[in-house]
PDB file of N, CA and C in Angstrom:
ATOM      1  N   UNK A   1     107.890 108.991  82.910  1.00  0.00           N
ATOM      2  CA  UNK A   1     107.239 110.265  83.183  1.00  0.00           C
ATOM      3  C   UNK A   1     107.397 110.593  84.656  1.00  0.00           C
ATOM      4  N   UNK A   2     107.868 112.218  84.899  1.00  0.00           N
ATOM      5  CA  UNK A   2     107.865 112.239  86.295  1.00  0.00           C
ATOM      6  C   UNK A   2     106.354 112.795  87.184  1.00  0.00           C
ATOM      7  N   UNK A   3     107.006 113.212  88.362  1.00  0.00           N
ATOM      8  CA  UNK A   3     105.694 113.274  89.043  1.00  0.00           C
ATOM      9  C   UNK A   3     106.316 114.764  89.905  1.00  0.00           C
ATOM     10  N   UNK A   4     105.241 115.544  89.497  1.00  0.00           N
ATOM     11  CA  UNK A   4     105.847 116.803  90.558  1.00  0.00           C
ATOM     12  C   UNK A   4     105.452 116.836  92.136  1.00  0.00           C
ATOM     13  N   UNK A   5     106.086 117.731  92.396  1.00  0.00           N
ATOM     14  CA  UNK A   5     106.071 116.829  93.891  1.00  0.00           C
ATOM     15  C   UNK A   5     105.070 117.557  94.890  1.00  0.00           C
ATOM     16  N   UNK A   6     104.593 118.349  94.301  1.00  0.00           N
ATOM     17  CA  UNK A   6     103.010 118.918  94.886  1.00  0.00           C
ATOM     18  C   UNK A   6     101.994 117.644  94.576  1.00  0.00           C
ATOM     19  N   UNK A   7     102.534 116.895  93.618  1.00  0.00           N
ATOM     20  CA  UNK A   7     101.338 115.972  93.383  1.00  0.00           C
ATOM     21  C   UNK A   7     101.338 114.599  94.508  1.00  0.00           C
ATOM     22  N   UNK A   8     102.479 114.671  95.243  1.00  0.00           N
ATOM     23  CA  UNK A   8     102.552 113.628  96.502  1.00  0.00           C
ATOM     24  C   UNK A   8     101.289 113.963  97.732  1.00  0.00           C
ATOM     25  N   UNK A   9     101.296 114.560  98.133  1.00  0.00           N
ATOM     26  CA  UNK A   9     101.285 115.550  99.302  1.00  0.00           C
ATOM     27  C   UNK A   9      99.593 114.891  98.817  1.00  0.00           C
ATOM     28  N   UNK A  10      99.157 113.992 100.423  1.00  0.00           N
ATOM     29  CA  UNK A  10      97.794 113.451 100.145  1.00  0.00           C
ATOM     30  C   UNK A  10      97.045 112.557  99.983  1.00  0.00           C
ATOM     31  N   UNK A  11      98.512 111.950  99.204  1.00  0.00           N
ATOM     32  CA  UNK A  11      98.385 110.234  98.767  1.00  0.00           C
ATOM     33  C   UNK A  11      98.065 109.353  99.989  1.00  0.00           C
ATOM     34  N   UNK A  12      97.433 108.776  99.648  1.00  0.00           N
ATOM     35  CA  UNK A  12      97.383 106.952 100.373  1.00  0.00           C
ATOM     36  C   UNK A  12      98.706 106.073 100.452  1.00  0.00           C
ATOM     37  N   UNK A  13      99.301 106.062 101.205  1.00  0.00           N
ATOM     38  CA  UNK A  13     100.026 105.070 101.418  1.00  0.00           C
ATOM     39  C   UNK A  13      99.932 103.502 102.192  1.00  0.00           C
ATOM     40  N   UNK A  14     100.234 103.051 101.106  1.00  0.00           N
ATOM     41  CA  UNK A  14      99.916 101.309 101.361  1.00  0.00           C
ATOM     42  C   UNK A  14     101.153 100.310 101.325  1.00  0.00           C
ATOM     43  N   UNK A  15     101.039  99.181 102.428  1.00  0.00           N
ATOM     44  CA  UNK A  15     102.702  98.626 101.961  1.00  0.00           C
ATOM     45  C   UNK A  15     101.815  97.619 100.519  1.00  0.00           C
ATOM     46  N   UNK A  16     102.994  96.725 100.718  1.00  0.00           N
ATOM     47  CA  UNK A  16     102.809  95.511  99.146  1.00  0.00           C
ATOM     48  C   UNK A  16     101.672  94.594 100.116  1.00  0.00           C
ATOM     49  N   UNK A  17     101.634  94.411 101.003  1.00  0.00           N
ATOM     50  CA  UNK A  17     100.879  93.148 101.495  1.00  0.00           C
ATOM     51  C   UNK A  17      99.670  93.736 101.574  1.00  0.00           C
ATOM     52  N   UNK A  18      98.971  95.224 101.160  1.00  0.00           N
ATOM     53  CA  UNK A  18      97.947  95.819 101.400  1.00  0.00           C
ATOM     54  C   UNK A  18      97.655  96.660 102.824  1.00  0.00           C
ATOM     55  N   UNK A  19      98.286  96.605 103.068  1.00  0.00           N
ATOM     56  CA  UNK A  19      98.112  97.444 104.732  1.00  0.00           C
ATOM     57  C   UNK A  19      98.245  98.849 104.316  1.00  0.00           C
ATOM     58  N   UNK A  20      97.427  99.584 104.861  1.00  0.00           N
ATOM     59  CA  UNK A  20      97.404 101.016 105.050  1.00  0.00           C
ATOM     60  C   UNK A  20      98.441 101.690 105.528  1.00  0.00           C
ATOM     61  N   UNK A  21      99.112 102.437 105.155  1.00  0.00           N
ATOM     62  CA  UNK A  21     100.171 103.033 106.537  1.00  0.00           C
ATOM     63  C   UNK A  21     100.029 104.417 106.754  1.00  0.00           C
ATOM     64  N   UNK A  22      99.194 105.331 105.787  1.00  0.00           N
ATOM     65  CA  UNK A  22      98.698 106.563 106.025  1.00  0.00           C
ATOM     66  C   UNK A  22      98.698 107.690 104.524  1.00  0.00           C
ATOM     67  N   UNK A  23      98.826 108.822 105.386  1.00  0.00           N
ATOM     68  CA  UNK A  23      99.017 109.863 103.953  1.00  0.00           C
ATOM     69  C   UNK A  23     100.224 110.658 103.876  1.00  0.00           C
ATOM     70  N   UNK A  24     100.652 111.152 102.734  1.00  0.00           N
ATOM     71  CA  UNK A  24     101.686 111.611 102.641  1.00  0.00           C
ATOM     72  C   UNK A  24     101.475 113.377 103.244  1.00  0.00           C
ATOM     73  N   UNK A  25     101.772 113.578 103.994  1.00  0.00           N
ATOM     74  CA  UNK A  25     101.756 114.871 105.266  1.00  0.00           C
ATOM     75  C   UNK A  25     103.195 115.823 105.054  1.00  0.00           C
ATOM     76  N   UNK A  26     104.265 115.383 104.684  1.00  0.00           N
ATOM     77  CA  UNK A  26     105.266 116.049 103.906  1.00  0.00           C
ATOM     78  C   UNK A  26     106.349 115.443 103.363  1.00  0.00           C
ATOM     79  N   UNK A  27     106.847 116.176 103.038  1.00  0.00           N
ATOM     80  CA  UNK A  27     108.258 115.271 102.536  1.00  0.00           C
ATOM     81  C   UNK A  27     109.645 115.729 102.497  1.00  0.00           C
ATOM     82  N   UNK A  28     110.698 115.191 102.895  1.00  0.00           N
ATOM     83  CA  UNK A  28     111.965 115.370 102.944  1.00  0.00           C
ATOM     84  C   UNK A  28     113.172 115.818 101.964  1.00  0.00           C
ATOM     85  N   UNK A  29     113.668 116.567 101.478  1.00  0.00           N
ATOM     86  CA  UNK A  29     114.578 116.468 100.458  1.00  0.00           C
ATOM     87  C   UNK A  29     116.090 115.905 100.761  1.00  0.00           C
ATOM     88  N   UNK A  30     116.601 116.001  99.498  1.00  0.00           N
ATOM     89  CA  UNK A  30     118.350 115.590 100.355  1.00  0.00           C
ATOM     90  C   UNK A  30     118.484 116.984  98.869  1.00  0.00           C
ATOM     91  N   UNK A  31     118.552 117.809  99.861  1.00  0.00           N
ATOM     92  CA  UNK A  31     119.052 119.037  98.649  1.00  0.00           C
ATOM     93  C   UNK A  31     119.994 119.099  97.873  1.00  0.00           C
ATOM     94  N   UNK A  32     121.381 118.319  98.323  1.00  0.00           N
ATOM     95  CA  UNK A  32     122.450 118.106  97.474  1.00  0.00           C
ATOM     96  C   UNK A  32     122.004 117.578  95.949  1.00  0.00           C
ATOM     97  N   UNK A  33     121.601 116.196  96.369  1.00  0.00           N
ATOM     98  CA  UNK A  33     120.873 115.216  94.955  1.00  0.00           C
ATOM     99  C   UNK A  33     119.993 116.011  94.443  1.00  0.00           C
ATOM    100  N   UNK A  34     118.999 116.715  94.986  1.00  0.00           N
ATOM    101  CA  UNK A  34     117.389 117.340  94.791  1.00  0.00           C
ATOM    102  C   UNK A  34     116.539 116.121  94.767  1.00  0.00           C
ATOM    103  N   UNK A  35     117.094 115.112  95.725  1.00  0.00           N
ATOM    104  CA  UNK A  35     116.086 113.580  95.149  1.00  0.00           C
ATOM    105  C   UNK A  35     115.359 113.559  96.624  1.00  0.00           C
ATOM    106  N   UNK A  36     114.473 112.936  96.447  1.00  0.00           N
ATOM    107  CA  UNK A  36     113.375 112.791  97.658  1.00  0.00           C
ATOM    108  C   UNK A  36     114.010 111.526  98.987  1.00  0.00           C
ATOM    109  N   UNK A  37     114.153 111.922 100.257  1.00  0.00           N
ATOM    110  CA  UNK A  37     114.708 111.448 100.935  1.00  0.00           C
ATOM    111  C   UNK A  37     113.395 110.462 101.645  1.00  0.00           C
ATOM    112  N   UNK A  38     112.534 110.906 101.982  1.00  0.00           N
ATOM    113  CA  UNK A  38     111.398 110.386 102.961  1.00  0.00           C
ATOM    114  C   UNK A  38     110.001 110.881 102.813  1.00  0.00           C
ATOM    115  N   UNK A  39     109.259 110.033 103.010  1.00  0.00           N
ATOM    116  CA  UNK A  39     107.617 110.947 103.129  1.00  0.00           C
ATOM    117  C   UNK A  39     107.019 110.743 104.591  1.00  0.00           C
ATOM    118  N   UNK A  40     106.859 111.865 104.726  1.00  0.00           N
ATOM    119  CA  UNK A  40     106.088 111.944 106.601  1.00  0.00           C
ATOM    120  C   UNK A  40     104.747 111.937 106.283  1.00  0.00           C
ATOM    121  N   UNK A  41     103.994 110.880 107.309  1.00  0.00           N
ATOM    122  CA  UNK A  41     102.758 110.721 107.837  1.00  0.00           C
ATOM    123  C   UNK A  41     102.343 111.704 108.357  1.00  0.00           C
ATOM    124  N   UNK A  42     103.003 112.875 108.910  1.00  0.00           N
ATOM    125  CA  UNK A  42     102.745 113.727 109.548  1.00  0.00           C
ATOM    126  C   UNK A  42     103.104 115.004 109.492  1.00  0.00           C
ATOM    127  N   UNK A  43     102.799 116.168 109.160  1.00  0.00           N
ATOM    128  CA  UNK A  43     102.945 117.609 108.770  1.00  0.00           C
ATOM    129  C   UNK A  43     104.068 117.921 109.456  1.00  0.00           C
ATOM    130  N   UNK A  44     105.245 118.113 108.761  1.00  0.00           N
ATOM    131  CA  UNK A  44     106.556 118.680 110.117  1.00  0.00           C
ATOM    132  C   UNK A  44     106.232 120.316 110.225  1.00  0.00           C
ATOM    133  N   UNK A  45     105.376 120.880 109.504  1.00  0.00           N
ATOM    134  CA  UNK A  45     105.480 122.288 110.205  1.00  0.00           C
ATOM    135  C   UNK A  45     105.121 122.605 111.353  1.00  0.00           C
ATOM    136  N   UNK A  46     103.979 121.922 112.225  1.00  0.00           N
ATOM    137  CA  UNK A  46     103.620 122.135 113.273  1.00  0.00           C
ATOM    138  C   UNK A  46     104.435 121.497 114.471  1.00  0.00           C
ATOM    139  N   UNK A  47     105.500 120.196 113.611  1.00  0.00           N
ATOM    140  CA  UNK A  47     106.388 119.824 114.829  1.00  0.00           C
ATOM    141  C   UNK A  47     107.154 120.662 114.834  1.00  0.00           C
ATOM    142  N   UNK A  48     107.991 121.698 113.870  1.00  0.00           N
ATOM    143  CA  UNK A  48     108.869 122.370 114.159  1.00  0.00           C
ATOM    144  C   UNK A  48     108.990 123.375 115.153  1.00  0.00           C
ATOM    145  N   UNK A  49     107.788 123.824 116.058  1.00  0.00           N
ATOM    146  CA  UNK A  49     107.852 124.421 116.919  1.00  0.00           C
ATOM    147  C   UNK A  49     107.486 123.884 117.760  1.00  0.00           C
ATOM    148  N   UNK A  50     107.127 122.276 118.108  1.00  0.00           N
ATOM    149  CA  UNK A  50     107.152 121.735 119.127  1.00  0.00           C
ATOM    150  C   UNK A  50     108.368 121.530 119.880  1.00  0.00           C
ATOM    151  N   UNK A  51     108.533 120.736 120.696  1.00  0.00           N
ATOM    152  CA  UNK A  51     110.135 120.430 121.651  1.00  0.00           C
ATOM    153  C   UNK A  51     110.882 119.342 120.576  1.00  0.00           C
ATOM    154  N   UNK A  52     111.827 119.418 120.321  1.00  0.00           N
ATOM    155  CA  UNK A  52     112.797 118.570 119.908  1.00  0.00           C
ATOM    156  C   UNK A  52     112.528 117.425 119.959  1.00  0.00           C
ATOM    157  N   UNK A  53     112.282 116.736 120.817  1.00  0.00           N
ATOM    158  CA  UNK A  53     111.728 115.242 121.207  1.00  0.00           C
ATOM    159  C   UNK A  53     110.669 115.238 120.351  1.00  0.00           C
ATOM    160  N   UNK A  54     109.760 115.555 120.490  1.00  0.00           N
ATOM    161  CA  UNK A  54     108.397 115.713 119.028  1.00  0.00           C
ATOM    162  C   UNK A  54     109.267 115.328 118.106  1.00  0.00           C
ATOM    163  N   UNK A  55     110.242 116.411 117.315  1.00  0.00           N
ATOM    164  CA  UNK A  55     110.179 116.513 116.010  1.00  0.00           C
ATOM    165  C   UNK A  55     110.977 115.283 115.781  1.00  0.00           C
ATOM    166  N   UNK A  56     111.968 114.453 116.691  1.00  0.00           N
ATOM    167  CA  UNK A  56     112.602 113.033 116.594  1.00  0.00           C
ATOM    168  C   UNK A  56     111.596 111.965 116.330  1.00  0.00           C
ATOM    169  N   UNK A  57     110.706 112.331 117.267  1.00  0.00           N
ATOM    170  CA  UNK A  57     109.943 111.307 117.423  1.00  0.00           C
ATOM    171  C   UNK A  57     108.915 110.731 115.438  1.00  0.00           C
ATOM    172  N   UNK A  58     108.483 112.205 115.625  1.00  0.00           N
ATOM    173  CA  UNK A  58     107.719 112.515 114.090  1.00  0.00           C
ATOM    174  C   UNK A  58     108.704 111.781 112.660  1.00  0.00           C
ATOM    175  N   UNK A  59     110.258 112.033 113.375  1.00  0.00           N
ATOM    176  CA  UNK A  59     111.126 111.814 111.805  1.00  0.00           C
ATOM    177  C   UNK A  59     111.071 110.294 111.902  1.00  0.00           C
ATOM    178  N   UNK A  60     111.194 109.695 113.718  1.00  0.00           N
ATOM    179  CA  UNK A  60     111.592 108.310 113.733  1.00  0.00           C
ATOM    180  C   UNK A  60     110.661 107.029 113.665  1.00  0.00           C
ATOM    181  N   UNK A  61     109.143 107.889 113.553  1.00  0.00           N
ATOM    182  CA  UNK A  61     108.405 106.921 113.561  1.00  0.00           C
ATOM    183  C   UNK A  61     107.294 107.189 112.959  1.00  0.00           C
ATOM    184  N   UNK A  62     106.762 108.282 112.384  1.00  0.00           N
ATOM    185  CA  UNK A  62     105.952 108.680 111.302  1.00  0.00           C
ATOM    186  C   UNK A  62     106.953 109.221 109.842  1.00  0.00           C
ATOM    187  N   UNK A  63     107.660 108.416 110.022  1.00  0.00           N
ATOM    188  CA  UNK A  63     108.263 108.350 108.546  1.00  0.00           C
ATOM    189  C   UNK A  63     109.044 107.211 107.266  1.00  0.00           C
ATOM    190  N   UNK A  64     108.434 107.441 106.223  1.00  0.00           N
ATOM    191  CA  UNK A  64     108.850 106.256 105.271  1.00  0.00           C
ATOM    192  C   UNK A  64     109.943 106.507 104.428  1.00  0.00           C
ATOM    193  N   UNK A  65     111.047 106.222 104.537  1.00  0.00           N
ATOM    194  CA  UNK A  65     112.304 106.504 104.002  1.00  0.00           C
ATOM    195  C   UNK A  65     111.587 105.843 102.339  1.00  0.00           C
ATOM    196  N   UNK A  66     112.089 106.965 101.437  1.00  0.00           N
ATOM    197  CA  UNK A  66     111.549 106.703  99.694  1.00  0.00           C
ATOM    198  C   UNK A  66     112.926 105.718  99.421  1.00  0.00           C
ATOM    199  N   UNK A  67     113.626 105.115  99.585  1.00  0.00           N
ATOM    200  CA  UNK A  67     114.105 103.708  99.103  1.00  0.00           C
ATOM    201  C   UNK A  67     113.286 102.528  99.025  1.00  0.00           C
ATOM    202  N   UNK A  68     112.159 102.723 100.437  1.00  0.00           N
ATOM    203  CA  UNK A  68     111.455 101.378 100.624  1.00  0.00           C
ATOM    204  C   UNK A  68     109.944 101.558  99.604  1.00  0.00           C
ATOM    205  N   UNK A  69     109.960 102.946  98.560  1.00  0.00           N
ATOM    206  CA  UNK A  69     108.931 103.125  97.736  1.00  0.00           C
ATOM    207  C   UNK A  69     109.162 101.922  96.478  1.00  0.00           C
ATOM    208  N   UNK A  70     108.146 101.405  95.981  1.00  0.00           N
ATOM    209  CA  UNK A  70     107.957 100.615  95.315  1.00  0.00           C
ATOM    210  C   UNK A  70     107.365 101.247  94.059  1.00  0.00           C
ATOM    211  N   UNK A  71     106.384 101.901  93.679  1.00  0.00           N
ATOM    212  CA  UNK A  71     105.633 102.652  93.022  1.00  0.00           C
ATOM    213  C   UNK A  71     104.752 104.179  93.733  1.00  0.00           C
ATOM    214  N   UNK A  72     104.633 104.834  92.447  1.00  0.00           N
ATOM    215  CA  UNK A  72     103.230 106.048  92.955  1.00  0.00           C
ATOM    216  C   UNK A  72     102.614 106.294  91.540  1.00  0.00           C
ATOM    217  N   UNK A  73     101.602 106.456  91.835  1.00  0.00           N
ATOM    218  CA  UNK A  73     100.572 106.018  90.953  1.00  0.00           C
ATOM    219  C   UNK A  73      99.789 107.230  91.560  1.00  0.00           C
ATOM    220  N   UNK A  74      97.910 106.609  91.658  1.00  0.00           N
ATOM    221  CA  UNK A  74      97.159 107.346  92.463  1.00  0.00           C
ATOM    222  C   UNK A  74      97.610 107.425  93.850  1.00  0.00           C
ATOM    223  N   UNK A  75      98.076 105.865  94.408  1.00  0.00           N
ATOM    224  CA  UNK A  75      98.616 105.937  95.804  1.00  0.00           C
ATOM    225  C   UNK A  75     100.122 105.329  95.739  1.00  0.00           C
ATOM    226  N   UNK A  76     100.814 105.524  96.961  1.00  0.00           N
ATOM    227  CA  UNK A  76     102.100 104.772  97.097  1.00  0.00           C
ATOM    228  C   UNK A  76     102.381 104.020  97.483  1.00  0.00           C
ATOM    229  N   UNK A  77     103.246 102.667  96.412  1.00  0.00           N
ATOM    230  CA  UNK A  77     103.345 101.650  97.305  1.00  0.00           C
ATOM    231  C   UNK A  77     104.480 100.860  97.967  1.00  0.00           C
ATOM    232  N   UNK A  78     104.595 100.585  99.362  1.00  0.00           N
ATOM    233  CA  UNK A  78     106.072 100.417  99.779  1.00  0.00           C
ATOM    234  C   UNK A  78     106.153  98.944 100.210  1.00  0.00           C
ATOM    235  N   UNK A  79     107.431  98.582 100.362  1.00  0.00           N
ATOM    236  CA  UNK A  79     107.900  97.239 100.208  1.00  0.00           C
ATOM    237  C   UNK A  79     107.393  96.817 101.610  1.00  0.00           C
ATOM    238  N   UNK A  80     107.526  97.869 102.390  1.00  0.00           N
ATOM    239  CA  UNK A  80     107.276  97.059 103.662  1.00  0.00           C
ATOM    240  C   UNK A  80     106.517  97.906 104.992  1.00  0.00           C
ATOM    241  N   UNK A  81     105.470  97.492 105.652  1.00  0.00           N
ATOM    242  CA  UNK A  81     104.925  99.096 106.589  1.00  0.00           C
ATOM    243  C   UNK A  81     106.073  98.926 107.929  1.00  0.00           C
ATOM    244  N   UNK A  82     106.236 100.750 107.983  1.00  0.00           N
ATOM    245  CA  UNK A  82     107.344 100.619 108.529  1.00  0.00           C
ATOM    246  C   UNK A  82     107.059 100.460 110.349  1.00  0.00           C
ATOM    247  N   UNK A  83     108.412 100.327 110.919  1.00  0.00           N
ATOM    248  CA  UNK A  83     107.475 100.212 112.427  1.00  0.00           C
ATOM    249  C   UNK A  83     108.025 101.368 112.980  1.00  0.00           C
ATOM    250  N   UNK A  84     106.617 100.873 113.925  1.00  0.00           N
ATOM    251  CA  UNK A  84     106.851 102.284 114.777  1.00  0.00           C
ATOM    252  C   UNK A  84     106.842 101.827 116.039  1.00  0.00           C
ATOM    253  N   UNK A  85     107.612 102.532 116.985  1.00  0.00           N
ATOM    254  CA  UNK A  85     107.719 102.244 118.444  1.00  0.00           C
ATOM    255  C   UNK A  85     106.477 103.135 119.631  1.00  0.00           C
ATOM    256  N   UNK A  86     105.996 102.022 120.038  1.00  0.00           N
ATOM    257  CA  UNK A  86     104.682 102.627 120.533  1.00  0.00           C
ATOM    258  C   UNK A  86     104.920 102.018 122.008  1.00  0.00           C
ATOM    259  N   UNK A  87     105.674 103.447 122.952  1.00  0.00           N
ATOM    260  CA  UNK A  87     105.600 103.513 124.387  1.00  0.00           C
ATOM    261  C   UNK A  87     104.656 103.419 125.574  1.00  0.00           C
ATOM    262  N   UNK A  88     104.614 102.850 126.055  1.00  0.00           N
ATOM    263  CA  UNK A  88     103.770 102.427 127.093  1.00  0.00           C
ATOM    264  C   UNK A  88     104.039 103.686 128.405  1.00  0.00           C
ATOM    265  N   UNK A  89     103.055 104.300 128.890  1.00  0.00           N
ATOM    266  CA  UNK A  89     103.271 105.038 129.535  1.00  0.00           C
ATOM    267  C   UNK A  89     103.118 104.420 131.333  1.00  0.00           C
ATOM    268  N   UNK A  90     104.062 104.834 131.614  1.00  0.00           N
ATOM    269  CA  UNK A  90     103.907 103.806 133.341  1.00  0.00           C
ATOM    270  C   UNK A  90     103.252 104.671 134.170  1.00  0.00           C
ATOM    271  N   UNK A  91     102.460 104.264 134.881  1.00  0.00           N
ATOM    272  CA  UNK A  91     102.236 105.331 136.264  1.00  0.00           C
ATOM    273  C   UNK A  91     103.057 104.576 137.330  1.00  0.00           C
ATOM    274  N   UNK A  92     102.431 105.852 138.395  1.00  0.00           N
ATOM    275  CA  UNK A  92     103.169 105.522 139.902  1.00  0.00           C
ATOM    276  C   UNK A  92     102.054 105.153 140.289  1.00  0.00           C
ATOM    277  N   UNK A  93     102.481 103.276 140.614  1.00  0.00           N
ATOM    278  CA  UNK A  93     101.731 102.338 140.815  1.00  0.00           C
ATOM    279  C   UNK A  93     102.457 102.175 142.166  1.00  0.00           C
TER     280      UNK A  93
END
């Protein structure tokens, strides 16, 4: 049975070991296939009018490529939580 894809949009996302990794905020297509490419943690409409760097940042690290989906159910569950690169900001020390 499938799942329409308004019905993503919300979910809990959890890896297999139980860790939280967030909610599903949007999602990616690969329009050629019509098959689901990724689910973002994070709403890309409001990055799209941010600076470029945002919207990299949003694809490269608030996002779960749907290969590493395992199941969806009530929530989704993925093989592994993905990482994210979390910059340290330097001052002038």
């Amino acid at each position: 049975m499938g799942k329409r894809l308004s019905e993503f949009y919300g979910l809990d996302i959890y890896s297999i070991r139980g860790e939280y990794v967030g909610k599903v905020e949007d999602i990616i297509l690969n329009l050629e296939t019509g098959g689901i490419m990724s689910l973002c943690l994070k709403p890309l409409k409001g990055s799209l009018s941010a600076e470029p760097s945002e919207m990299k940042r949003v694809l490269k690290e608030e996002n779960v490529s749907y290969d590493s989906v395992e199941a969806v159910g009530e929530i989704v569950l993925i093989k592994s939580k993905p990482v994210r690169e979390f910059r340290v900001k330097r001052t002038g020390v």
